[in-house]
N, C-alpha and C. Protein backbone atom coordinates (compact mmCIF):
# COMPACT_ATOMS: atom_id res chain seq x y z
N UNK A 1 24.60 -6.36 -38.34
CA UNK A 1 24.48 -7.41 -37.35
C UNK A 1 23.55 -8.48 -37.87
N UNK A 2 23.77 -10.27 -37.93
CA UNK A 2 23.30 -10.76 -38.19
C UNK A 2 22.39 -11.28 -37.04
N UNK A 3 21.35 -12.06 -37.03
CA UNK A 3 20.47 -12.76 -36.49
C UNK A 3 21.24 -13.19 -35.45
N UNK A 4 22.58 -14.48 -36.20
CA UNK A 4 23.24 -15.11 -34.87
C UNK A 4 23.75 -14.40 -34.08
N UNK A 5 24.35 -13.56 -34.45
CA UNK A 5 24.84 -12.72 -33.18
C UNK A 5 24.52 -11.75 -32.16
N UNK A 6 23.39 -11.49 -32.20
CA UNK A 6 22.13 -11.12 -31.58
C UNK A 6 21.27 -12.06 -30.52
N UNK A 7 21.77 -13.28 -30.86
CA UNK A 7 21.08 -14.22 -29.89
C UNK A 7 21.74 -14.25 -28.62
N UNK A 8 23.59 -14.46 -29.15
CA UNK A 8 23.77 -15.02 -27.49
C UNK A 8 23.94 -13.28 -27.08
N UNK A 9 23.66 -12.67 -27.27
CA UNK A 9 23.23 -11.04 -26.54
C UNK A 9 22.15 -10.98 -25.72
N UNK A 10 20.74 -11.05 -26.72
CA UNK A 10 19.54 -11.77 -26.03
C UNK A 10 19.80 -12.47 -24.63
N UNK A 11 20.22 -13.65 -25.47
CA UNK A 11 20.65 -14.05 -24.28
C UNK A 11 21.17 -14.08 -23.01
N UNK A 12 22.09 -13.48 -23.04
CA UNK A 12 22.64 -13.00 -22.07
C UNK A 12 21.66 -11.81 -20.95
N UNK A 13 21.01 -10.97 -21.71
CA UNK A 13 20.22 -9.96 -20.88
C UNK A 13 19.21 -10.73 -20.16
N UNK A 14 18.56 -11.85 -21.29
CA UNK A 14 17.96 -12.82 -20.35
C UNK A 14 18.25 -13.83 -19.08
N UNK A 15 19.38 -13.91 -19.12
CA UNK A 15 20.02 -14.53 -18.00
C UNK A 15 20.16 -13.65 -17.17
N UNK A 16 20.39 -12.36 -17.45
CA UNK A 16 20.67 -10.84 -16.08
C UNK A 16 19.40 -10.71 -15.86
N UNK A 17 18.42 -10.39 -16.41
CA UNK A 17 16.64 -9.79 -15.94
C UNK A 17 16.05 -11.34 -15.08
N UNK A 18 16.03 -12.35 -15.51
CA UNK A 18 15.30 -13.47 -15.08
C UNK A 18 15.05 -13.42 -13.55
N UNK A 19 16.59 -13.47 -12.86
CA UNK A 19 16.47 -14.20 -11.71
C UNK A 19 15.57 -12.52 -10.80
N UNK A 20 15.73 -11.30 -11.09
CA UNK A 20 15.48 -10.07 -10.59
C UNK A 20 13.54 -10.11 -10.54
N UNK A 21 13.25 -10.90 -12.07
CA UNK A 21 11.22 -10.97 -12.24
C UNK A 21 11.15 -11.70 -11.75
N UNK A 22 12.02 -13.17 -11.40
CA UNK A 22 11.56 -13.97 -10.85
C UNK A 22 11.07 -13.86 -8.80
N UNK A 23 12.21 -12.51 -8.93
CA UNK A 23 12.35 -12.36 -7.24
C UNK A 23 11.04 -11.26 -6.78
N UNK A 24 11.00 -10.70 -8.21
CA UNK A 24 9.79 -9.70 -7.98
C UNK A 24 8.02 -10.42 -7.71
N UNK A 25 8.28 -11.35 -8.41
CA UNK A 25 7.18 -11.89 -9.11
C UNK A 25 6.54 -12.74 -7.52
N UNK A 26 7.90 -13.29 -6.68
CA UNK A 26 7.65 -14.46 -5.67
C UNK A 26 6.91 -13.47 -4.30
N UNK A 27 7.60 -12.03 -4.42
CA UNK A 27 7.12 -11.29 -3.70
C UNK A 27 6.02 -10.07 -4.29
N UNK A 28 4.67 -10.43 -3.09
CA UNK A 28 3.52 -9.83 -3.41
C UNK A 28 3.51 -8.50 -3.04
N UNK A 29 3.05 -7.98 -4.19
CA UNK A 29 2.63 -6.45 -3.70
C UNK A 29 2.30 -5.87 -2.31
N UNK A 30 2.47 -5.34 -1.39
CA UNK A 30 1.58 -4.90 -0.08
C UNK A 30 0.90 -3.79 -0.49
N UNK A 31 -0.74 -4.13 -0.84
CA UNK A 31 -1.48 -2.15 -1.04
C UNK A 31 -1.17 -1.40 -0.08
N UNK A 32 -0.85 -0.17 -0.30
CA UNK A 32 -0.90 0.60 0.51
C UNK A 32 -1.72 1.14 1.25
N UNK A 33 -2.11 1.58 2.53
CA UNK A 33 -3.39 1.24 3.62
C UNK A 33 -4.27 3.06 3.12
N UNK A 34 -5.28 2.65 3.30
CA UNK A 34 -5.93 4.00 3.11
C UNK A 34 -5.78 5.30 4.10
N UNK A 35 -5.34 6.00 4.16
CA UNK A 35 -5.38 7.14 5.16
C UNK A 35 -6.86 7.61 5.24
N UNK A 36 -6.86 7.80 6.69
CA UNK A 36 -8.41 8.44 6.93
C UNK A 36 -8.51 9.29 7.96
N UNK A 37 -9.14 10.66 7.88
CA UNK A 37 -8.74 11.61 9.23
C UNK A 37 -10.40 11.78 9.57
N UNK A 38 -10.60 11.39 10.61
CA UNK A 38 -11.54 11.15 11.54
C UNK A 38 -12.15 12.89 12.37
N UNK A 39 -12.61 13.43 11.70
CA UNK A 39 -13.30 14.79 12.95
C UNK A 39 -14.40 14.76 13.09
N UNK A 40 -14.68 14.85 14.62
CA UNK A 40 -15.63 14.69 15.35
C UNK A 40 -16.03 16.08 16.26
N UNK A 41 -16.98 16.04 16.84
CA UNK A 41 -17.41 17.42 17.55
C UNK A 41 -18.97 17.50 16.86
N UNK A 42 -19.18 18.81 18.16
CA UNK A 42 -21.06 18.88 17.68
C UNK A 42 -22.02 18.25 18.54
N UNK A 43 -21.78 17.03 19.02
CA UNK A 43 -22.74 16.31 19.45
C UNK A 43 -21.91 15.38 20.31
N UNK A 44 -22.76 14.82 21.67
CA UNK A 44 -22.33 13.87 22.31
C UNK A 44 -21.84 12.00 21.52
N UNK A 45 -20.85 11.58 21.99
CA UNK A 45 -20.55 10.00 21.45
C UNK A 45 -19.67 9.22 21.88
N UNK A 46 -19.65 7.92 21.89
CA UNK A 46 -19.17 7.12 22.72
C UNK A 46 -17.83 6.85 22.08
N UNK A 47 -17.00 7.91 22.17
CA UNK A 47 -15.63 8.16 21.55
C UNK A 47 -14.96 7.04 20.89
N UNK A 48 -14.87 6.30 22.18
CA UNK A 48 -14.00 4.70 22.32
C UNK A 48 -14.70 3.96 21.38
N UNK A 49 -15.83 3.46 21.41
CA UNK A 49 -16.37 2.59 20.58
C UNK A 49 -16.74 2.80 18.91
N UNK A 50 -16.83 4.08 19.13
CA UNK A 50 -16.80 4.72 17.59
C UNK A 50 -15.04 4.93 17.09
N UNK A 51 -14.48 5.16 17.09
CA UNK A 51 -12.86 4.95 17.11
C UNK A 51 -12.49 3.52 16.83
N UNK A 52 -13.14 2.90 17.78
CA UNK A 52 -13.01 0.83 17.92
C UNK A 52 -13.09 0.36 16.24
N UNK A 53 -14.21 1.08 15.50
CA UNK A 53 -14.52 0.86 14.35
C UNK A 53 -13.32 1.26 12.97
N UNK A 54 -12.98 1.81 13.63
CA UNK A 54 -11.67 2.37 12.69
C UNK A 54 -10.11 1.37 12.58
N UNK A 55 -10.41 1.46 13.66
CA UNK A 55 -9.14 0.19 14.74
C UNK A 55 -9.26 -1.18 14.11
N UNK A 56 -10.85 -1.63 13.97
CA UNK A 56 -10.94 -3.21 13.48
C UNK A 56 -10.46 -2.64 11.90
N UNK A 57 -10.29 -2.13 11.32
CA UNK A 57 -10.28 -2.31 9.77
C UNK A 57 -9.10 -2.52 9.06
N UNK A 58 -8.67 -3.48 8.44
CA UNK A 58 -6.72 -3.60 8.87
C UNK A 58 -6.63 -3.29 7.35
N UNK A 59 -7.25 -2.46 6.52
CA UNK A 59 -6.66 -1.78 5.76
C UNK A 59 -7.04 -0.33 5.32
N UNK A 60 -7.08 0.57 6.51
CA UNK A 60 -7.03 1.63 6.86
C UNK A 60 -5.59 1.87 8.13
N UNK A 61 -5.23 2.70 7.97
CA UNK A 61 -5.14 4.17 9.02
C UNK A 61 -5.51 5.09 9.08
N UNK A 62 -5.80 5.57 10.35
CA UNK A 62 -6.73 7.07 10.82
C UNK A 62 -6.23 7.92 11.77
N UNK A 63 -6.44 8.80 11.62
CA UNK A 63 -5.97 10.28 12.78
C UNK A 63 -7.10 10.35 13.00
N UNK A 64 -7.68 10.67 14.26
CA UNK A 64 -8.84 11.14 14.73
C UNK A 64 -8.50 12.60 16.01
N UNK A 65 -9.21 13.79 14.95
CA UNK A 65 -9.62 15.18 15.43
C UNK A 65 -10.60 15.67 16.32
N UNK A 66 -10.71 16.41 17.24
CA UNK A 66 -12.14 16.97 17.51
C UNK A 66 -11.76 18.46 16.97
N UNK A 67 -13.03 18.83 16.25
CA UNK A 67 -12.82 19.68 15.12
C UNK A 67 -13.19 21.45 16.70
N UNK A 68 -12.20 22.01 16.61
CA UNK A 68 -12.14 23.20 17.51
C UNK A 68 -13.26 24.00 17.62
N UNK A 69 -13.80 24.21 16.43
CA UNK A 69 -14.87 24.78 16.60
C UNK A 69 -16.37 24.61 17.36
N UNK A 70 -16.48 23.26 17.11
CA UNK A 70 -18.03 21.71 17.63
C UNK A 70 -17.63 21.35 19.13
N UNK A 71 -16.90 21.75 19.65
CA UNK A 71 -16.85 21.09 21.32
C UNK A 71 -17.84 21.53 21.73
C-alpha cells in the first residue's frame, strides 16, 4: 500500500469519527452525585434541620437511617 492510497481511507474515517467528537465534545460531562447514607441515633436532634443540610448540597444524594440499635 502506497502513501496515496491510504489518504482518501484516512480520510474517509475522518469524515465518519468527526461529526460523533464533535457531538461528544458540545455535550458536557454530568459528575456523577456522591452517594451518602446518613445514620443517626444515640442522642437527641433536630432531625429536620440536620437532614436540611444534606438537602442544600446539589451534588450529593443521601439515605438517611436511624441506626436500630441508638434509639
Amino acid at each position: 500500500m502506497t502513501t496515496t492510497s491510504i489518504l482518501p481511507a484516512a480520510a474517509q474515517l475522518l469524515a465518519w469519527m468527526l461529526p460523533g467528537l464533535a457531538a461528544q465534545a458540545a455535550d458536557p460531562v454530568v459528575p456523577a452525585r456522591t452517594r451518602v447514607l446518613v445514620v443517626s441515633g444515640g442522642h437527641g436532634f433536630e432531625r429536620e434541620s440536620f437532614l436540611q443540610r444534606f438537602k442544600d448540597k446539589p451534588g450529593i444524594t443521601f439515605t438517611a437511617v436511624e441506626h436500630p440499635r441508638l434509639r
